[in-house]
Protein backbone atom coordinates (compact mmCIF):
# COMPACT_ATOMS: atom_id res chain seq x y z
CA UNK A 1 58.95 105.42 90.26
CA UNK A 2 59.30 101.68 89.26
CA UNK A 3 60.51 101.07 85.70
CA UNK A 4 59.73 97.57 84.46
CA UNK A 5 61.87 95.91 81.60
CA UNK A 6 60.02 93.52 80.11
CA UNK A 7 61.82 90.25 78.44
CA UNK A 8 58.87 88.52 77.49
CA UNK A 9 57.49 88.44 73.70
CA UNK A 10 54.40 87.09 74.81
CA UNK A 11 51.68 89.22 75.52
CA UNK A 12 50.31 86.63 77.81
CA UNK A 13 53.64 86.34 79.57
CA UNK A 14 53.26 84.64 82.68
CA UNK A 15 56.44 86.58 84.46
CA UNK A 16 55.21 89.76 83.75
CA UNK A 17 51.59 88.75 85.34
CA UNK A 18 53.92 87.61 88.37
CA UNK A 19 55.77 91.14 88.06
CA UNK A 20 52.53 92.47 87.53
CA UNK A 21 50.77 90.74 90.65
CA UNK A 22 54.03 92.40 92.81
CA UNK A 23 53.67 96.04 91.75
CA UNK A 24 49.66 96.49 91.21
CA UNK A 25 50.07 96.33 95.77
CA UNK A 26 52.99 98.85 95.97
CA UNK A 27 50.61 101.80 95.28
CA UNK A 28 53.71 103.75 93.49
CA UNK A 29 53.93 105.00 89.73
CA UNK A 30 54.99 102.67 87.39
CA UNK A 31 56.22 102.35 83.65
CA UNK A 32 56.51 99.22 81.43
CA UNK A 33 58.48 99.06 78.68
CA UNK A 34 58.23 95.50 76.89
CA UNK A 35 61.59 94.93 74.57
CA UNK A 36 59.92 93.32 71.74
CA UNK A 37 57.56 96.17 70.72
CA UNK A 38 60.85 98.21 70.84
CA UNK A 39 63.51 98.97 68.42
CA UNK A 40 66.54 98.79 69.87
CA UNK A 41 70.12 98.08 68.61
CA UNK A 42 72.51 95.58 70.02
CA UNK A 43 75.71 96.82 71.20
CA UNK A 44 78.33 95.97 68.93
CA UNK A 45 81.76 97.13 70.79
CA UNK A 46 82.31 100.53 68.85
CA UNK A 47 83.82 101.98 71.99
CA UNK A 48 82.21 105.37 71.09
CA UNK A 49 81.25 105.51 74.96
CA UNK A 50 84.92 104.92 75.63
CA UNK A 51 85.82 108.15 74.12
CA UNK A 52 82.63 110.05 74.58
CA UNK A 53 79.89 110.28 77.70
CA UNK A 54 76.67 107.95 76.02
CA UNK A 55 75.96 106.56 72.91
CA UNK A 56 75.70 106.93 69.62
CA UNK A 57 72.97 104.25 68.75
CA UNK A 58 70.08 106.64 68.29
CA UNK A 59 67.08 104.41 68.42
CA UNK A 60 64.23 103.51 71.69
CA UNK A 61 66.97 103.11 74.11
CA UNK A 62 66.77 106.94 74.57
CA UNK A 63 63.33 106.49 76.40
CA UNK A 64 64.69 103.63 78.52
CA UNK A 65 67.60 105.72 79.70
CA UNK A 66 65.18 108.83 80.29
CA UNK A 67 63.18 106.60 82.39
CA UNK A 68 66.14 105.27 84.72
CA UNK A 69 66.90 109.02 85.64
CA UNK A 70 63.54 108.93 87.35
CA UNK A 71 63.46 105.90 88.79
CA UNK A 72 64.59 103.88 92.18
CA UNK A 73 63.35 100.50 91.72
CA UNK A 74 64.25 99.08 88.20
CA UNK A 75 62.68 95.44 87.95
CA UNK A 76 63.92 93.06 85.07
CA UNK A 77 60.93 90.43 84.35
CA UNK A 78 62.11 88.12 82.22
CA UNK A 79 61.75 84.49 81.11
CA UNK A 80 64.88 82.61 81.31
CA UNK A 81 66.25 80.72 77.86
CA UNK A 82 69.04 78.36 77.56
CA UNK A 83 70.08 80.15 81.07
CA UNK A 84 69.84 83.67 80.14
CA UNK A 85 67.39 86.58 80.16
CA UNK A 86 65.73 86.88 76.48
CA UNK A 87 67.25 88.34 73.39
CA UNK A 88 65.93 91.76 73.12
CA UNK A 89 66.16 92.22 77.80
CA UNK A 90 69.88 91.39 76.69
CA UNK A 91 69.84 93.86 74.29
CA UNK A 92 68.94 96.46 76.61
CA UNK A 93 71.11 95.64 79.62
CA UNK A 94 73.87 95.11 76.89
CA UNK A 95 73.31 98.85 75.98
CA UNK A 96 74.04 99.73 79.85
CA UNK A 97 77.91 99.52 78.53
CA UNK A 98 77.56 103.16 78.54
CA UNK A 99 77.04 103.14 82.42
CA UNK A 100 79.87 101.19 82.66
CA UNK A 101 82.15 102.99 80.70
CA UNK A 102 80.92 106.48 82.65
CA UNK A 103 82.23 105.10 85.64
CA UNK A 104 84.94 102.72 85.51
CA UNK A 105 86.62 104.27 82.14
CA UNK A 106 85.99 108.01 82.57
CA UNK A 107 85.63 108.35 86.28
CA UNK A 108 82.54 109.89 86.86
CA UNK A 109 79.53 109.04 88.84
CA UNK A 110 76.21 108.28 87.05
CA UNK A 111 73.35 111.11 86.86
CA UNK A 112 70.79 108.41 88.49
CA UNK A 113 70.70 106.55 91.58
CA UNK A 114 68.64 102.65 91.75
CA UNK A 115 67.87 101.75 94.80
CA UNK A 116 66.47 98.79 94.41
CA UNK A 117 66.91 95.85 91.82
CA UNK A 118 64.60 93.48 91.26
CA UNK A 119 65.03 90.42 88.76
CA UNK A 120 61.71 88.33 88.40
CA UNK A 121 62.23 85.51 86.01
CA UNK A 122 61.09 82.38 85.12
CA UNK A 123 61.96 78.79 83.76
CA UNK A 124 60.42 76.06 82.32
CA UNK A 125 63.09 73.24 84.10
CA UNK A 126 62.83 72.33 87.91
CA UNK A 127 66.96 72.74 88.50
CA UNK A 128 67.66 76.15 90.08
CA UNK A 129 70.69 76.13 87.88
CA UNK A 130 68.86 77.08 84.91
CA UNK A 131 68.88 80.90 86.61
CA UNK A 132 72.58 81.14 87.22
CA UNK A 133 73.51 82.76 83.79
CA UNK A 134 70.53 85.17 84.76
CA UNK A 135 72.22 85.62 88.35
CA UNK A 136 75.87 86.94 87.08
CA UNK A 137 74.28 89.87 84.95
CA UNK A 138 72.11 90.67 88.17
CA UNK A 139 75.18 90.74 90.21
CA UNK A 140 76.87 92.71 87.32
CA UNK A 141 74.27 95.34 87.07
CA UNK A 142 73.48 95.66 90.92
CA UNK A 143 77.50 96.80 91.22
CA UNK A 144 77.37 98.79 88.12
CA UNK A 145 74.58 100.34 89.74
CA UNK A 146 75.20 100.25 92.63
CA UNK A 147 72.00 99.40 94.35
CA UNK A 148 71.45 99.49 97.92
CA UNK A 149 68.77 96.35 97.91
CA UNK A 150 68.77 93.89 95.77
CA UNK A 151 66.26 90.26 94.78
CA UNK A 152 66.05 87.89 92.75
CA UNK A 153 62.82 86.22 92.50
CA UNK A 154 62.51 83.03 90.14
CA UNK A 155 59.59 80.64 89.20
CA UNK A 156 61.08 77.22 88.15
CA UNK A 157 59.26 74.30 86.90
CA UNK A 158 56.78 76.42 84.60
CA UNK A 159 56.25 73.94 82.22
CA UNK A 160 54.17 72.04 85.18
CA UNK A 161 53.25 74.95 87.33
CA UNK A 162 52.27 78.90 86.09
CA UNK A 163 54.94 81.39 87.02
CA UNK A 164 51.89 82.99 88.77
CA UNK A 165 51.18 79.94 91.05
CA UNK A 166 54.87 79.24 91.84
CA UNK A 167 54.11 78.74 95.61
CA UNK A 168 57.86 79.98 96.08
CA UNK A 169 57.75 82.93 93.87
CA UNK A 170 54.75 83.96 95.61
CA UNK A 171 56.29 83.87 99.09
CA UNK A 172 59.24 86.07 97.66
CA UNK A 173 57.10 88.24 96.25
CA UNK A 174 55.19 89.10 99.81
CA UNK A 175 57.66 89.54 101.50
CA UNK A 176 59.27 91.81 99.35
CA UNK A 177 55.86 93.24 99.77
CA UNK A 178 56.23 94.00 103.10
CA UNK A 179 59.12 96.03 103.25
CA UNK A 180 58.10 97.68 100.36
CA UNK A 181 55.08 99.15 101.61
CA UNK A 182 54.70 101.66 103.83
């Protein structure tokens, strides 16, 4: 399965009709959970999941960590702000302390394997240095993860050109495509 996080708060978001274009082709099962319409907590450095397997936020995270047990391919779609992923995407990855405190505090290995990471993101500026914030938490989560494949597809320049007619984005996307597809 394919679990999509989606940073955008617009409804209309033109990276998630880019993520969308990408996964509609793959002809797998997909969920979509858009982090505005969710209430989730920010992680505030209790250190409960240094002491203790999980969390003790009980809020909407639970279904996002439900849904990475089934998945292989987690996709973050996201546009990027100041250099980062949105608020309430960074709210969600921040909650992924838990994963990182279940293996590199207690030692254990995490009950779910991802494959496959895929970032698709978007910014309104032309300089590719608008994604780098973006890049470090991808490289972050694909070693917390420990993913075998990982991509990072961006759209720059959106304030000229839609994310969904980002001539580069688009070539990323097919390709990815292809080896995706069986």
């Amino acid at each position: 399965m394919i679990l999509i996080l989606n940073g955008s708060p617009n409804k209309g978001s033109m990276t998630l009709a880019l993520t969308e274009n990408f996964v509609k082709h793959l002809h797998k099962e997909f969920e979509i959970f858009h982090c505005y319409d969710l209430h989730i907590q920010s992680c505030n450095d209790c250190k409960f999941c240094d002491h203790k397997l999980g969390c003790n936020k009980v809020d909407d995270m639970e279904e996002i960590y439900q849904a990475l047990r089934k998945t292989d391919t987690l996709i973050l779609s996201s546009p990027i702000y100041f250099g980062a992923f949105s608020n309430e995407l960074l709210k969600v990855i921040n909650r992924f302390q838990r994963y990182f405190a279940e293996r590199f505090v207690h030692h254990k290995k995490l009950d779910f394997h991802i494959n496959r990471l895929i970032v698709v993101t978007s910014a309104g500026s032309k300089s590719d240095n608008m994604f780098d914030g973006a890049r470090l938490t991808f490289d972050i989560l694909a070693n917390l993860f420990q993913v075998k494949e990982k991509h990072f597809i961006t759209a720059s320049d959106t304030d000229h050109i839609p994310a969904i007619d980002n001539k580069e984005a688009l070539k990323q996307i097919e390709e990815l495509k292809k080896k995706m597809v069986p």
